[in-house]
C-alpha atoms as a PDB file:
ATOM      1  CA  UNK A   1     -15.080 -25.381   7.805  1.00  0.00           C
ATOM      2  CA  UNK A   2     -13.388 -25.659   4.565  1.00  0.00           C
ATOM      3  CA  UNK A   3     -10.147 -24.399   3.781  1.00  0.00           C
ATOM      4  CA  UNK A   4      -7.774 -23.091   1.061  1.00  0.00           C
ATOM      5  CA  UNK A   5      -6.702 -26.639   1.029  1.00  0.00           C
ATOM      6  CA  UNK A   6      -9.984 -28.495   0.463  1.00  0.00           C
ATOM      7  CA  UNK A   7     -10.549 -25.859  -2.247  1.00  0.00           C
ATOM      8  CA  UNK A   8      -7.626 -26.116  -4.327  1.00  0.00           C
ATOM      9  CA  UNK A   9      -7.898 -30.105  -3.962  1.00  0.00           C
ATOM     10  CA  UNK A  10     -11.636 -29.124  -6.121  1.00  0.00           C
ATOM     11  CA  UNK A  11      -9.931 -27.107  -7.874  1.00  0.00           C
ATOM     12  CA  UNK A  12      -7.314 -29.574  -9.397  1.00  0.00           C
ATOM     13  CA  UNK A  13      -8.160 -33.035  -8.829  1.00  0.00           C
ATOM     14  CA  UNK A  14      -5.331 -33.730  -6.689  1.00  0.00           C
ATOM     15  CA  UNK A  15      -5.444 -35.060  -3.063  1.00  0.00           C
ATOM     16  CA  UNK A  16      -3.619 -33.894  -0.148  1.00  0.00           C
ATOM     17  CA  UNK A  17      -2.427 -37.273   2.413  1.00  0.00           C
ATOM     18  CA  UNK A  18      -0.873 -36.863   5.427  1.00  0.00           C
ATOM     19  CA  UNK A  19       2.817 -37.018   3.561  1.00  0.00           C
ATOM     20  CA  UNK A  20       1.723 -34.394   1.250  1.00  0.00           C
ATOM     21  CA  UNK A  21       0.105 -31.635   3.908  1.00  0.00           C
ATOM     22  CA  UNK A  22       2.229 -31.189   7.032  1.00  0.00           C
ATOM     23  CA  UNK A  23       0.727 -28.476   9.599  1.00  0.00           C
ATOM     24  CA  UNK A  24       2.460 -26.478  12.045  1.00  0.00           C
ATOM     25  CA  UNK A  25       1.663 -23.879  14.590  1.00  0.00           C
ATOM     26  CA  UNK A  26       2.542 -20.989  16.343  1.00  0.00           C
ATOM     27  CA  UNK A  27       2.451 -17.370  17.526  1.00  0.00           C
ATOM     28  CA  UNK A  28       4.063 -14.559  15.416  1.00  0.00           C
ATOM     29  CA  UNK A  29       5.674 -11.798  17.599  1.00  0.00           C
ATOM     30  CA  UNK A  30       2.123 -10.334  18.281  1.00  0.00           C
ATOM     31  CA  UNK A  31       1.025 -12.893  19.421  1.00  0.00           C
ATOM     32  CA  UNK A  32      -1.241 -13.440  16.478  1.00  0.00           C
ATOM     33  CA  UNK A  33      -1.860 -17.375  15.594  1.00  0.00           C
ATOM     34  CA  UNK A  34       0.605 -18.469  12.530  1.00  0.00           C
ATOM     35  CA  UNK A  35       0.415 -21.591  11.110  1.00  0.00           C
ATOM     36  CA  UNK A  36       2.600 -23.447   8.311  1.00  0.00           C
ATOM     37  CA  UNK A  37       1.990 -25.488   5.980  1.00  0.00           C
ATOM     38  CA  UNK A  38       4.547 -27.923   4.237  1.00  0.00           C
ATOM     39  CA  UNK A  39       3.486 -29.310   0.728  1.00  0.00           C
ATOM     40  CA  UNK A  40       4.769 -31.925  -1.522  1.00  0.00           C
ATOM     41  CA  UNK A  41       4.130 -33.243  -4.869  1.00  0.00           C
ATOM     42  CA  UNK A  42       1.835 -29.953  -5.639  1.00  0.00           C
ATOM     43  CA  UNK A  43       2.565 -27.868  -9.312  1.00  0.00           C
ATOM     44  CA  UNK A  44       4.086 -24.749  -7.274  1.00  0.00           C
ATOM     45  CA  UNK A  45       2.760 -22.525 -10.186  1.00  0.00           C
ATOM     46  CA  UNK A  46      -0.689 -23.916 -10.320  1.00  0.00           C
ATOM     47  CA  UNK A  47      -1.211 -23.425  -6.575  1.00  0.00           C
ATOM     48  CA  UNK A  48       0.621 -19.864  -7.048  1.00  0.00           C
ATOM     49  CA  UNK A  49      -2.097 -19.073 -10.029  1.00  0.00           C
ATOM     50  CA  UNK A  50      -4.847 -20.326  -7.056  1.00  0.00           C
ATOM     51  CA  UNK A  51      -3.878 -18.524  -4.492  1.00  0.00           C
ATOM     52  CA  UNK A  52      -4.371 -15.078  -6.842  1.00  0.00           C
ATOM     53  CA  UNK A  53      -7.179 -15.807  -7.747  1.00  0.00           C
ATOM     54  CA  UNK A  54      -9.145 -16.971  -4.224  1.00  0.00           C
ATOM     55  CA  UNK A  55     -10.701 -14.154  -2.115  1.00  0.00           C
ATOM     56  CA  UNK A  56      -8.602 -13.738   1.093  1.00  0.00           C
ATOM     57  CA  UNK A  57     -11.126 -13.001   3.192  1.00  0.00           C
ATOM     58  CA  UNK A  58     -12.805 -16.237   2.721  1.00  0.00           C
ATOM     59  CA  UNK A  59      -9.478 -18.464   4.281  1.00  0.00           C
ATOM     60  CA  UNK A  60      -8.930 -15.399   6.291  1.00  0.00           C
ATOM     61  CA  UNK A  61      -5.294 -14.928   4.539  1.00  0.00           C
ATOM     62  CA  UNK A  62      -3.605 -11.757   5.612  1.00  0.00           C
ATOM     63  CA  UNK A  63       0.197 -12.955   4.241  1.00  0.00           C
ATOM     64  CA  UNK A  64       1.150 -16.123   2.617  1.00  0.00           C
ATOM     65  CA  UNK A  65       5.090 -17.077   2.454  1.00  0.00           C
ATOM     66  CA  UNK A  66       5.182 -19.915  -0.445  1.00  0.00           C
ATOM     67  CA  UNK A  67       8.683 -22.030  -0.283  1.00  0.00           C
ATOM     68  CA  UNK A  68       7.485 -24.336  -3.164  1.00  0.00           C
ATOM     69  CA  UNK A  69      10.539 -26.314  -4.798  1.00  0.00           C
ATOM     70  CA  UNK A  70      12.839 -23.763  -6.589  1.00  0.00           C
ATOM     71  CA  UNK A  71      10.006 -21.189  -6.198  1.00  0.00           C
ATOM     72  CA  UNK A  72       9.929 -19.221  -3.080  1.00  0.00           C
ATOM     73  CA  UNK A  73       6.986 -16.039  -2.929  1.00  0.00           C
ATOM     74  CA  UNK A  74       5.418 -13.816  -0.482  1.00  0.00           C
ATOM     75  CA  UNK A  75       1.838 -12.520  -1.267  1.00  0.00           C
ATOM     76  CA  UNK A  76      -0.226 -10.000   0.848  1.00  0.00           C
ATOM     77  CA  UNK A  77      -3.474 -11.000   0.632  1.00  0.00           C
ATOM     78  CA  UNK A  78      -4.840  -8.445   3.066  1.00  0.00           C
ATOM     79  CA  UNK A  79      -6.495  -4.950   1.858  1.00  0.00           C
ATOM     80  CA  UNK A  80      -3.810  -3.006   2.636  1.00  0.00           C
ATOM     81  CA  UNK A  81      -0.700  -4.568   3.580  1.00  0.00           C
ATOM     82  CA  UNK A  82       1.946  -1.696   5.414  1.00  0.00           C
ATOM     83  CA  UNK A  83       5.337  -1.606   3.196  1.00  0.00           C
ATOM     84  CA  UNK A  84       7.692  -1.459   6.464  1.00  0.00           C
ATOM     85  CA  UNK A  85       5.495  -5.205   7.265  1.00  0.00           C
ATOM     86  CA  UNK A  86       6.448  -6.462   3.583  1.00  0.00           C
ATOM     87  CA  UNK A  87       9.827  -5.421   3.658  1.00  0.00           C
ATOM     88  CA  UNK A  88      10.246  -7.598   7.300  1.00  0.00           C
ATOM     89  CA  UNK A  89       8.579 -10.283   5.095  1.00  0.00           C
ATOM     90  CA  UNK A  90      11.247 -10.095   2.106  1.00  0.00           C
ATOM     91  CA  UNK A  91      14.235 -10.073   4.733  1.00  0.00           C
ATOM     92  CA  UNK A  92      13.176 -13.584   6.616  1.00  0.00           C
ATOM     93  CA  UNK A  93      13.166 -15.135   2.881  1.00  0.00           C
END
């Protein structure tokens, strides 16, 4: 299965190594699988400019937190995204 990963290392000619793609994960609180992601050496607003322009529902994305040098982002990348969800999102940044 490919991911969002494999696709933006197409993408841009660069390749993720173990020190450069760190995975993590976990259960949010409903119980829902969450994983993380740390990245290094990646242009944060090239991979920002990728990750508007994938379709979601291919990496099944429903809300990506981006912590990316000085840059730090939350995207919905569901259909609909519930504000009271996004605004618990903008408080844990």
């Amino acid at each position: 299965m490919e991911t969002v990963f494999d696709d933006y290392e197409r993408a841009n000619n660069f390749w993720f190594t173990r020190k450069t793609l760190k995975r993590q994960e976990g259960y949010n609180s409903n119980g829902l699988l969450k994983a993380q992601y740390e990245l290094k050496k990646v242009d944060c607003l090239q991979f920002q400019k990728f990750l508007l322009s994938i379709r979601s529902n291919r990496y099944h994305l429903r809300n990506v937190h981006v912590f990316c040098g000085s840059y730090t982002y939350t995207l919905c990348m569901a259909f609909e995204c519930p504000q009271e969800e996004s605004r618990k999102l903008m408080k844990k940044i």
